[in-house]
C-alpha atoms as a PDB file:
ATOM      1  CA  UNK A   1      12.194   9.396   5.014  1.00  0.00           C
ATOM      2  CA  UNK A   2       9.182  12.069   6.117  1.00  0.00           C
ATOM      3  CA  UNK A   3       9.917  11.485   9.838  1.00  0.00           C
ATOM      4  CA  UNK A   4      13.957  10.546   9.652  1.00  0.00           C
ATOM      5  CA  UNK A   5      14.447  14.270   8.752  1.00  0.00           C
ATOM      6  CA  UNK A   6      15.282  17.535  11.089  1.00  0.00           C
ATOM      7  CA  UNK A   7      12.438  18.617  10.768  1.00  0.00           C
ATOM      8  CA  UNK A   8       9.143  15.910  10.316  1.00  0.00           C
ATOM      9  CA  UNK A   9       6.991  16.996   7.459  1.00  0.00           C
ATOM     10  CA  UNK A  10       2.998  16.516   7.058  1.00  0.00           C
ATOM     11  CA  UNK A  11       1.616  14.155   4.567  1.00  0.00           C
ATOM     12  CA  UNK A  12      -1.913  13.897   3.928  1.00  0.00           C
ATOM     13  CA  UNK A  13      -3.742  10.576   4.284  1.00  0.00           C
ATOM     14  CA  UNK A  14      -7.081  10.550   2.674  1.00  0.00           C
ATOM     15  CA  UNK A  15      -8.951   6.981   3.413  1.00  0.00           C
ATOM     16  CA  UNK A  16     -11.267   6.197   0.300  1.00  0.00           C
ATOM     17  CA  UNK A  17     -14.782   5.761   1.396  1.00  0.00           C
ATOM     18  CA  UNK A  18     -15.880   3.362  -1.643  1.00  0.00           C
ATOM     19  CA  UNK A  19     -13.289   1.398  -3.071  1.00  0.00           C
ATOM     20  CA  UNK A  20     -13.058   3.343  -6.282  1.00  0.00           C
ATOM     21  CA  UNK A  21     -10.547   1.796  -9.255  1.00  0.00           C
ATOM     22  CA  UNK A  22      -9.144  -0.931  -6.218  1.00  0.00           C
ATOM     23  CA  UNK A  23      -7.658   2.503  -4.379  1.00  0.00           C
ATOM     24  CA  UNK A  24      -7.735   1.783  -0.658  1.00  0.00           C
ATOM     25  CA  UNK A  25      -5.669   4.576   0.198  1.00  0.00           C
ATOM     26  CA  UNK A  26      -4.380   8.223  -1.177  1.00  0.00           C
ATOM     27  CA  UNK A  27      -1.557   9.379   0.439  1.00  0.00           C
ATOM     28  CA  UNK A  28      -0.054  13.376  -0.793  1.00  0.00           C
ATOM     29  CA  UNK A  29       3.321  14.918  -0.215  1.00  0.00           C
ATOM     30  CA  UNK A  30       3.873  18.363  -1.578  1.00  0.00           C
ATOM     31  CA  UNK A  31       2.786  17.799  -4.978  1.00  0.00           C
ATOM     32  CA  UNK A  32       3.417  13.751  -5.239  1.00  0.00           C
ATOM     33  CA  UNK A  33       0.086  11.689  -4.851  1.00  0.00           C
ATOM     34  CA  UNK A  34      -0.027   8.083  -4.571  1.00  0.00           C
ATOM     35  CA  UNK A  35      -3.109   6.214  -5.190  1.00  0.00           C
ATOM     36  CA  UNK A  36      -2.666   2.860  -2.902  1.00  0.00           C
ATOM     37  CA  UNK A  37      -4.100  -0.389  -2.908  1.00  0.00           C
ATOM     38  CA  UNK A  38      -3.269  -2.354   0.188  1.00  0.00           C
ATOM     39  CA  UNK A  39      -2.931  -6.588   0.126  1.00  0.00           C
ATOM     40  CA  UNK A  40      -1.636  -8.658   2.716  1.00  0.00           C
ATOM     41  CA  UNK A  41       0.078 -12.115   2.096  1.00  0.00           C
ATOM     42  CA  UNK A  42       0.053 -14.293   5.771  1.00  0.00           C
ATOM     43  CA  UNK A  43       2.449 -17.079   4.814  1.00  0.00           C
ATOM     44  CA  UNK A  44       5.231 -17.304   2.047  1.00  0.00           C
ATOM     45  CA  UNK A  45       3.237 -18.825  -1.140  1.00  0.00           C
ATOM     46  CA  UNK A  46      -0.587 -19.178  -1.961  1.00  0.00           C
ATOM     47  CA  UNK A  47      -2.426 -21.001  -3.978  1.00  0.00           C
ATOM     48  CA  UNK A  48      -4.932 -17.776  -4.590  1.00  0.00           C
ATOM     49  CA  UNK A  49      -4.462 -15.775  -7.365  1.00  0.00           C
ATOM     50  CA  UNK A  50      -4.647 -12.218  -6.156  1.00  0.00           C
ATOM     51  CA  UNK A  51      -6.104  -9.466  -7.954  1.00  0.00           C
ATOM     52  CA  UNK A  52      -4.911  -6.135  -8.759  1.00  0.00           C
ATOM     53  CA  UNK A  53      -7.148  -3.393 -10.174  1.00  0.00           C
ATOM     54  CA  UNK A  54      -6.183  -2.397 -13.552  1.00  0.00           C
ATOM     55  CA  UNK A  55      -7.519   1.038 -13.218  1.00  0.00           C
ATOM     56  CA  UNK A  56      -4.974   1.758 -11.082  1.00  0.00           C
ATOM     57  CA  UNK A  57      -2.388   1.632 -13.959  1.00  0.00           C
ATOM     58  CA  UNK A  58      -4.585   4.968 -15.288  1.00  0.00           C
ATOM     59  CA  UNK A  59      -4.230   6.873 -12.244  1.00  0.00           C
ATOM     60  CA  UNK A  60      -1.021   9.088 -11.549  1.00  0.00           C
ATOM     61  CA  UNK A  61       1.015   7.511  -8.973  1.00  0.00           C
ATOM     62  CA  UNK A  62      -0.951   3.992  -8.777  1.00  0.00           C
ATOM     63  CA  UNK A  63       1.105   1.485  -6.841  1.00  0.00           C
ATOM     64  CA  UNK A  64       0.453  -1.657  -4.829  1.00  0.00           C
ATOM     65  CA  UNK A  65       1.632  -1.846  -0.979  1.00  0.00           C
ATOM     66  CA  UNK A  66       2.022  -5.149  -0.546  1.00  0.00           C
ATOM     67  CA  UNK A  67       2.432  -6.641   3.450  1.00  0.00           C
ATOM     68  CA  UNK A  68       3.570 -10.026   3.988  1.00  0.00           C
ATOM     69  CA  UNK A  69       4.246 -11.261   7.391  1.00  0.00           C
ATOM     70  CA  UNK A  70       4.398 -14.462   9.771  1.00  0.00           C
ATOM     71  CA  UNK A  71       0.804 -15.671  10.667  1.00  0.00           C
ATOM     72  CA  UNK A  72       2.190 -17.179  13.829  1.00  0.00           C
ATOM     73  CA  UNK A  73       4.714 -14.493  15.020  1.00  0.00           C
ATOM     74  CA  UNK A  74       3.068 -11.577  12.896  1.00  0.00           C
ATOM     75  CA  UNK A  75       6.347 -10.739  11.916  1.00  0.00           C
ATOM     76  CA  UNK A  76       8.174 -10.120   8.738  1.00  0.00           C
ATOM     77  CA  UNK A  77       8.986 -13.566   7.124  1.00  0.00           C
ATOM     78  CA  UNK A  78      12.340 -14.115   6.416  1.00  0.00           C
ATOM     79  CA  UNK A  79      12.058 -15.183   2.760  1.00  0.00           C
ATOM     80  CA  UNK A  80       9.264 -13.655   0.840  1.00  0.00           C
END
């Protein structure tokens, strides 16, 4: 809730420039930092296995963002 507040409040976004331990993404708040990798998912199910890095697990504040939306509508499905 960084922009919901009073008063909005900065977060850093640093973009990783190789794709180090499968961390697209480090995002800091104060003194929280979450290392982020990004997947998308265009229908409901898949046949694909999809990878996540296990390095991630090492790293402090390692998480998965994980988008899934409507190929046709590009909209959030209803069911996941």
């Amino acid at each position: 809730m960084l922009l919901a507040g009073e008063q909005p409040e900065l977060v850093s976004v640093l973009k990783a420039e190789v794709d180090d331990a499968g961390v697209d993404l480090v995002m800091m708040f104060h003194s929280i930092t979450r290392h982020i990798q990004m997947k998308t998912l265009a229908k409901r199910t898949t046949n694909n296995a999809y990878a996540i890095a296990e390095s991630l697990s090492d790293l402090p504040g390692g998480c998965v963002l994980w988008m899934c939306y409507e190929r046709e509508s590009m909209t959030r499905p209803d069911i996941i």
